[in-house]
Protein backbone atom coordinates (compact mmCIF):
# COMPACT_ATOMS: atom_id res chain seq x y z
CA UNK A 1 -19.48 -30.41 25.93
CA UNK A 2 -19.84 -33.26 24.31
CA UNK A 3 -17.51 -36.44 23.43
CA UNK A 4 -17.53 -35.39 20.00
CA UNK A 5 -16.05 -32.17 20.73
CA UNK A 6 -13.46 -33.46 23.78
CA UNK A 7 -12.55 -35.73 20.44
CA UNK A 8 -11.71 -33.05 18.07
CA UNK A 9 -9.83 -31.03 20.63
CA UNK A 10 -7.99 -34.14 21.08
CA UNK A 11 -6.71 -33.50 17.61
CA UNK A 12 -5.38 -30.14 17.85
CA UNK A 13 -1.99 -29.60 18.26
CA UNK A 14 -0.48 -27.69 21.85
CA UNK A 15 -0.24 -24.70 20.18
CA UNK A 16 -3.98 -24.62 18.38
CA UNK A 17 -5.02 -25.92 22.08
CA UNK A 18 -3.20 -22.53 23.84
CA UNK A 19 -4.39 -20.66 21.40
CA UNK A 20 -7.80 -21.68 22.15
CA UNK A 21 -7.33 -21.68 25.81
CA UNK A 22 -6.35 -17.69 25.32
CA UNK A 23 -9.52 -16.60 23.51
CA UNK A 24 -11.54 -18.94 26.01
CA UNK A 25 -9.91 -16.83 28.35
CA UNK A 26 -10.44 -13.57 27.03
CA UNK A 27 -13.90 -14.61 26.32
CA UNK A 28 -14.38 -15.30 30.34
CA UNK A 29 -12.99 -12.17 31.34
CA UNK A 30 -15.91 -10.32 28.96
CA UNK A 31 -18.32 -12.42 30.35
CA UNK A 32 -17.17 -11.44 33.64
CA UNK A 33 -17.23 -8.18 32.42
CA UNK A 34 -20.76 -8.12 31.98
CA UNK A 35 -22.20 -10.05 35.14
CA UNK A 36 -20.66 -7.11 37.18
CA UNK A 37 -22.50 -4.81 35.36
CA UNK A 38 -25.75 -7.02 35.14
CA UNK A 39 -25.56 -7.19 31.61
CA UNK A 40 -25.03 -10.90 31.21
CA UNK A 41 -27.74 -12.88 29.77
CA UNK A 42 -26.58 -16.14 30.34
CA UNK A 43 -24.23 -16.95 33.19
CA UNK A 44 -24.08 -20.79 32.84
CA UNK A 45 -21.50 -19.69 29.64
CA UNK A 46 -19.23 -18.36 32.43
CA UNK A 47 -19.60 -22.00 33.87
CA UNK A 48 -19.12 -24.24 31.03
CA UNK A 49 -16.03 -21.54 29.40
CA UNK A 50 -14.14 -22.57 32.83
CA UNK A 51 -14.53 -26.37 32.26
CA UNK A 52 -13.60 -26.31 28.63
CA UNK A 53 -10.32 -24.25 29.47
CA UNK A 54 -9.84 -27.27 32.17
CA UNK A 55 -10.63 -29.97 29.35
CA UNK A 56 -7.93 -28.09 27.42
CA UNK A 57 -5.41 -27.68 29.90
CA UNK A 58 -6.02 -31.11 30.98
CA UNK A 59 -5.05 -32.37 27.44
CA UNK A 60 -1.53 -30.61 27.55
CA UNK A 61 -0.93 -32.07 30.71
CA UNK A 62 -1.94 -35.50 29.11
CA UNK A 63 0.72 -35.36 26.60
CA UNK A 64 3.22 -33.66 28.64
CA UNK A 65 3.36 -36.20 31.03
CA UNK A 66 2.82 -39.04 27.91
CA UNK A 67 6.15 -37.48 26.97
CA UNK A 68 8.29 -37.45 30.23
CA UNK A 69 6.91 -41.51 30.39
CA UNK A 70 8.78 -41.96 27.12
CA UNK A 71 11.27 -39.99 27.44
CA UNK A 72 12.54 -41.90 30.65
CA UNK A 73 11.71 -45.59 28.94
């Protein structure tokens, strides 16, 4: 992933982000899926969907904790 793309995810709200986190998510667990059947062509995707649900994650977690700073100014 590129900065370009950490950029735009940085403009979705929470809820676009959890949205996307889910069909990352459901995405994995195909993927999954098919390396246990030998079926997967490309297992690097497995890699790079975990680190894009972190990047995601991570971003909530930014702005929760951006919140709970404010909140106690």
């Amino acid at each position: 992933m590129n900065l370009l793309k950490i950029k735009e995810l940085r403009e979705l709200s929470n809820k676009e982000l959890e949205g996307k986190i889910r069909e990352s998510k459901k995405e994995l667990f195909n993927l999954r899926m098919k390396q246990s059947t030998g079926t997967l062509e490309k297992p690097s995707k497995i890699r790079e969907l975990r680190k894009d649900v972190a990047r995601m994650k991570t971003i909530i977690r930014e702005r929760e904790l951006n919140e709970e700073v404010s909140d106690g100014e």
